[in-house]
N, C-alpha and C. Protein backbone atom coordinates (compact mmCIF):
# COMPACT_ATOMS: atom_id res chain seq x y z
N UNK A 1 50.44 -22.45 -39.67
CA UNK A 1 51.54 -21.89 -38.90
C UNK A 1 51.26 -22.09 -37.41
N UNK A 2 52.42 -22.18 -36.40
CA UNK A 2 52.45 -22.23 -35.21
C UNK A 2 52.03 -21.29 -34.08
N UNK A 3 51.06 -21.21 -33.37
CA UNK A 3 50.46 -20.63 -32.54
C UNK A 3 51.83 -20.02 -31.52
N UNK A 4 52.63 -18.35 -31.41
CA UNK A 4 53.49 -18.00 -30.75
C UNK A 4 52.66 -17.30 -29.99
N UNK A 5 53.21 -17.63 -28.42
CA UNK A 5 53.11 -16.37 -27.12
C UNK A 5 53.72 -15.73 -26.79
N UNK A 6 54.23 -14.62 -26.55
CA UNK A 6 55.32 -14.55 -25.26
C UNK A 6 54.69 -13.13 -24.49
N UNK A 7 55.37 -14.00 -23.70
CA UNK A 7 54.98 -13.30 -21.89
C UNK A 7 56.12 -12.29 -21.80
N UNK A 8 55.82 -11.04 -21.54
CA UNK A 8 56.95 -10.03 -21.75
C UNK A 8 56.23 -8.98 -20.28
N UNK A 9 57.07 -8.39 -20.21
CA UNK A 9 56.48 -6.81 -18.91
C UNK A 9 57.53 -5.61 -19.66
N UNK A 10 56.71 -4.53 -19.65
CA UNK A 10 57.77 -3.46 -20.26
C UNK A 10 59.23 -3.10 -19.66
N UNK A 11 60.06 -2.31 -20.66
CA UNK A 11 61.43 -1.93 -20.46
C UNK A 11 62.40 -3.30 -20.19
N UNK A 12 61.90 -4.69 -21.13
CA UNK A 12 62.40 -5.39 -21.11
C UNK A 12 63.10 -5.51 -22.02
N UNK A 13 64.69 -5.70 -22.25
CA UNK A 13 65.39 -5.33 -23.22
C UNK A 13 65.29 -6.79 -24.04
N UNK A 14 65.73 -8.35 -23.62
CA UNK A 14 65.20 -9.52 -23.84
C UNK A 14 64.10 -9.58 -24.34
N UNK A 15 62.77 -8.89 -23.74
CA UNK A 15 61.49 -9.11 -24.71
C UNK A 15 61.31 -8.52 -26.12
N UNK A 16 62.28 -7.31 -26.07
CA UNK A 16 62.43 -6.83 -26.90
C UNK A 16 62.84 -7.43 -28.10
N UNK A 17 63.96 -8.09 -28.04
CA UNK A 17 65.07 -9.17 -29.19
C UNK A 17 64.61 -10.15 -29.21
N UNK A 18 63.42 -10.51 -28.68
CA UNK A 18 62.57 -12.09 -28.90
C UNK A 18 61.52 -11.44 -29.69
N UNK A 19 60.77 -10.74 -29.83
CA UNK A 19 59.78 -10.19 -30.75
C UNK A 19 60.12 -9.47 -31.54
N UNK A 20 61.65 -8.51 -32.20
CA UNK A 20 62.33 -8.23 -32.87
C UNK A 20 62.99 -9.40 -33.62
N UNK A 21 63.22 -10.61 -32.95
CA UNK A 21 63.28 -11.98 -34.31
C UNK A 21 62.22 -12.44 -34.97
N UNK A 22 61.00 -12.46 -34.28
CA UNK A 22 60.14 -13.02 -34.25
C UNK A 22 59.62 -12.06 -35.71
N UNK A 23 59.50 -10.98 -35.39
CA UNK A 23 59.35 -10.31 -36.70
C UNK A 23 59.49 -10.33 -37.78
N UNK A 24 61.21 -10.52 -37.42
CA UNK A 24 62.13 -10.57 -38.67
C UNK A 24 62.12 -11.53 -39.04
N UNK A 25 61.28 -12.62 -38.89
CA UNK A 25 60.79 -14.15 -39.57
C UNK A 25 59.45 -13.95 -39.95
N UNK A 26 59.17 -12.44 -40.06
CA UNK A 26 57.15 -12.68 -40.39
C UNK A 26 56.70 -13.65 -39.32
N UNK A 27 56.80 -13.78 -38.14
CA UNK A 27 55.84 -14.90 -37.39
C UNK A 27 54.80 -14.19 -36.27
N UNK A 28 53.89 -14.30 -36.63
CA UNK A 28 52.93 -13.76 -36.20
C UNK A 28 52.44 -14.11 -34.65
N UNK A 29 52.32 -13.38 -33.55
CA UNK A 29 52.72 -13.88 -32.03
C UNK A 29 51.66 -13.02 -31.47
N UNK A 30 51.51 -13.83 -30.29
CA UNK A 30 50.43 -12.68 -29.36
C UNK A 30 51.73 -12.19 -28.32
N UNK A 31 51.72 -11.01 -27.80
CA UNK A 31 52.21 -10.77 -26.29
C UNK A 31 51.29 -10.22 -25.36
N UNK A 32 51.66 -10.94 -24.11
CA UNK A 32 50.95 -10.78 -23.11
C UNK A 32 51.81 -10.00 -21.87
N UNK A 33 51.79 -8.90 -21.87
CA UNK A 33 51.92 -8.15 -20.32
C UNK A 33 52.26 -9.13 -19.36
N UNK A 34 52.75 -9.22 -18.60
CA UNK A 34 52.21 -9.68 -16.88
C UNK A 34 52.83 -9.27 -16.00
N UNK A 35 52.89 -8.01 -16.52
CA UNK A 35 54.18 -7.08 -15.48
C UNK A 35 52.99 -6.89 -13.97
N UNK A 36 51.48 -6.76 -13.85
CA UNK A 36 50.66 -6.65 -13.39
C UNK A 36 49.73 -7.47 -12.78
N UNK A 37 50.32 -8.59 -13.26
CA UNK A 37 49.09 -10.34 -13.27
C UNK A 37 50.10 -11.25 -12.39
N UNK A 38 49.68 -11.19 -10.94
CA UNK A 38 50.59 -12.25 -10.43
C UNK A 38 50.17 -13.32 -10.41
N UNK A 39 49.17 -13.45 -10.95
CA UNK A 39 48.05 -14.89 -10.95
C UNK A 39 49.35 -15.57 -12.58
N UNK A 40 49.22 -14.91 -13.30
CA UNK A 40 50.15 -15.12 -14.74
C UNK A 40 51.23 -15.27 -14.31
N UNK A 41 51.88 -14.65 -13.74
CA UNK A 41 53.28 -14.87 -13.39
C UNK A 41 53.66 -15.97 -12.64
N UNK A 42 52.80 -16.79 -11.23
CA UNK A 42 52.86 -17.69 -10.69
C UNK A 42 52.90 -18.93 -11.95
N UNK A 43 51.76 -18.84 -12.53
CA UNK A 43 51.59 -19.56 -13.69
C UNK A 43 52.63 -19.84 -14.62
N UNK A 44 53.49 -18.77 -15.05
CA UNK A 44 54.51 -18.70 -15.60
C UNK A 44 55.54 -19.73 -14.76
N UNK A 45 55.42 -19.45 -13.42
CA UNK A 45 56.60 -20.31 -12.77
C UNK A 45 56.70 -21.92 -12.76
N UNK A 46 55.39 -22.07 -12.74
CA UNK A 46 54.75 -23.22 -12.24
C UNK A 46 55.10 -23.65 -13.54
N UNK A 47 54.98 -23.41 -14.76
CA UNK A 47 55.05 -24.08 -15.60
C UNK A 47 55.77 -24.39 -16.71
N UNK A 48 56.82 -23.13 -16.32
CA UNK A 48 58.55 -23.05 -16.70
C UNK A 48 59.53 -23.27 -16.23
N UNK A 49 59.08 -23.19 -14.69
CA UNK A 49 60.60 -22.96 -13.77
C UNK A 49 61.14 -22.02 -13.46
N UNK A 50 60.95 -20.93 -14.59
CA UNK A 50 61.51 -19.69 -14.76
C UNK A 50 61.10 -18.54 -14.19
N UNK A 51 61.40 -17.38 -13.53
CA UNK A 51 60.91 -16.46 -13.23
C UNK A 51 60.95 -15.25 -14.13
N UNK A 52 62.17 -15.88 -14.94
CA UNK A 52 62.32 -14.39 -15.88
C UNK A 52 61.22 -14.14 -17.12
N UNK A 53 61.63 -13.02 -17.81
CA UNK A 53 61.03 -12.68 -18.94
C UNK A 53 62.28 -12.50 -19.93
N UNK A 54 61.85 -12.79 -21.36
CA UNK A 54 60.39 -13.40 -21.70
C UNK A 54 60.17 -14.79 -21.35
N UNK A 55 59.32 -15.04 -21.33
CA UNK A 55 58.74 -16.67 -21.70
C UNK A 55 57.96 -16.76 -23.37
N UNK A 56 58.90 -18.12 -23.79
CA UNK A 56 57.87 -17.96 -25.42
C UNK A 56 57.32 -19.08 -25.52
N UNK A 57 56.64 -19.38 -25.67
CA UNK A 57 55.49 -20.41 -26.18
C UNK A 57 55.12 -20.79 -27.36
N UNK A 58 55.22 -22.07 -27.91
CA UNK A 58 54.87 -22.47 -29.63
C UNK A 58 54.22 -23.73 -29.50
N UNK A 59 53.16 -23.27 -29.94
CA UNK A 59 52.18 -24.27 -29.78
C UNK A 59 51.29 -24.56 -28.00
N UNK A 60 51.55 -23.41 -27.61
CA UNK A 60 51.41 -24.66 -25.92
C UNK A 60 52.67 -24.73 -25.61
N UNK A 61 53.62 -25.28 -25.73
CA UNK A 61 54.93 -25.47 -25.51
C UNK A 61 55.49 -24.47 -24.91
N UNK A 62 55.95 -24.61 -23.55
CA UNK A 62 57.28 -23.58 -23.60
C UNK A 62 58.92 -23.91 -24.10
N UNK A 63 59.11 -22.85 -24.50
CA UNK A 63 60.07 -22.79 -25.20
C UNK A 63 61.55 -22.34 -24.78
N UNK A 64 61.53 -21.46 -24.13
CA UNK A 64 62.26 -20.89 -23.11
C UNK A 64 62.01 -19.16 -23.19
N UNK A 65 63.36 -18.62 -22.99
CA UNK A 65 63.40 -17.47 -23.00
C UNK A 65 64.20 -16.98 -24.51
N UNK A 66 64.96 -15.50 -24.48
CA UNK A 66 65.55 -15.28 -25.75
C UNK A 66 66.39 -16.03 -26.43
N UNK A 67 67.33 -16.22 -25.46
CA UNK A 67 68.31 -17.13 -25.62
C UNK A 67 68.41 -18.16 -26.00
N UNK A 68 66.99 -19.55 -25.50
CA UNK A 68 66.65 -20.22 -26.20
C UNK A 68 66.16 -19.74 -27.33
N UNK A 69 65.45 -19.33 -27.65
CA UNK A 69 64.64 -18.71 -28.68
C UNK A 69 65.76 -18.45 -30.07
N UNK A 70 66.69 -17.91 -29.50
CA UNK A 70 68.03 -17.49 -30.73
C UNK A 70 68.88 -19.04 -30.71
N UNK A 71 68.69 -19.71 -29.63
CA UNK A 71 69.44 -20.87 -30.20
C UNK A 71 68.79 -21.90 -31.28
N UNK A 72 67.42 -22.04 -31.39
CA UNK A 72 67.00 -22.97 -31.64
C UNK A 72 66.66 -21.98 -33.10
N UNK A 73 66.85 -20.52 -33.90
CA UNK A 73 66.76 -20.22 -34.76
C UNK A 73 68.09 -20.77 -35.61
N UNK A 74 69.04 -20.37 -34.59
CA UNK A 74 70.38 -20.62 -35.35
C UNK A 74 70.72 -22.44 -36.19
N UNK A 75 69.71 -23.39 -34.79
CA UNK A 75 70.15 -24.39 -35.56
C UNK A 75 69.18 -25.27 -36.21
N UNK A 76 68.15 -24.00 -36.79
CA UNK A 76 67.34 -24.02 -37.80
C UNK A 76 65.93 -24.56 -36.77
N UNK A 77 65.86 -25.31 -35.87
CA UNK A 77 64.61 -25.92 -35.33
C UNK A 77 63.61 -24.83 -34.90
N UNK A 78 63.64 -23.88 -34.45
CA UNK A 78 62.81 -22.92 -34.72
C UNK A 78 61.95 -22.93 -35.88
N UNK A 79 62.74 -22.83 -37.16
CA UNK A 79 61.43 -22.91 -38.81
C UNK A 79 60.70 -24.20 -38.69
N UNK A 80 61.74 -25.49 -38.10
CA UNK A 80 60.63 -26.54 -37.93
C UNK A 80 59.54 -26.66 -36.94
N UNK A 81 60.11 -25.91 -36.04
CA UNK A 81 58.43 -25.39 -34.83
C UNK A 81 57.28 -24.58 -35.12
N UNK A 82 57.90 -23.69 -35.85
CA UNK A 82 56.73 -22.90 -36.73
C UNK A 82 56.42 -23.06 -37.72
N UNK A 83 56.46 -24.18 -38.28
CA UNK A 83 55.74 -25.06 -39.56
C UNK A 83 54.91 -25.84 -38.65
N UNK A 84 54.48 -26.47 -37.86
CA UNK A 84 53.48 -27.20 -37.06
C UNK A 84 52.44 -26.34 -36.95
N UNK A 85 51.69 -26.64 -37.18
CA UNK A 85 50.02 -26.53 -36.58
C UNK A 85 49.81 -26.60 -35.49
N UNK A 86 48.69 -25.90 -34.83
CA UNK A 86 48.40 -26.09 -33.92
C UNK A 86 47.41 -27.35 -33.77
C-alpha cells in the first residue's frame, strides 16, 4: 500500500474531510501538525505552491488539497495511487 501524509493544523474543517475519506477507504496515513513549524510550512510552499491546508501526499507526491483529493477518488485514480508501493 501507498505511503499517505497530510499536513493539516487544527480547527481545520478541509483537514478534517480529507482524513474522514481517507478513513472511510481503510487507508492508513500519517498527519503532521504544522500549525507551529514554519520551517514545514515554508517547505510546504516551496514544494506545492500552496499555502493552504491540507496538503496530501502519496508516495512523496503531492497531491493536492481536499478537493483534489475527492476528485481523484471520484474518478477512481485515487484506488490506483494507493495500490503503488512505495
Amino acid at each position: 500500500m501507498a505511503e499517505v501524509v497530510v499536513y493539516t493544523t487544527p480547527f481545520c474543517g478541509y483537514c478534517v474531510r480529507a482524513k474522514y475519506l481517507l478513513e472511510g477507504k481503510a487507508v492508513p496515513f500519517k498527519e503532521v501538525d504544522v500549525s507551529d513549524d514554519p520551517a514545514k510550512r515554508k517547505w510546504l510552499l516551496d514544494v506545492t505552491r500552496q499555502r493552504t491546508v491540507p496538503q496530501i501526499f502519496i508516495n512523496g507526491k503531492p497531491v493536492g488539497g481536499f478537493d483534489d483529493l475527492a476528485r481523484l477518488n471520484r474518478s477512481g485514480e485515487l484506488d490506483r495511487l494507493l495500490a503503488e508501493s512505495v
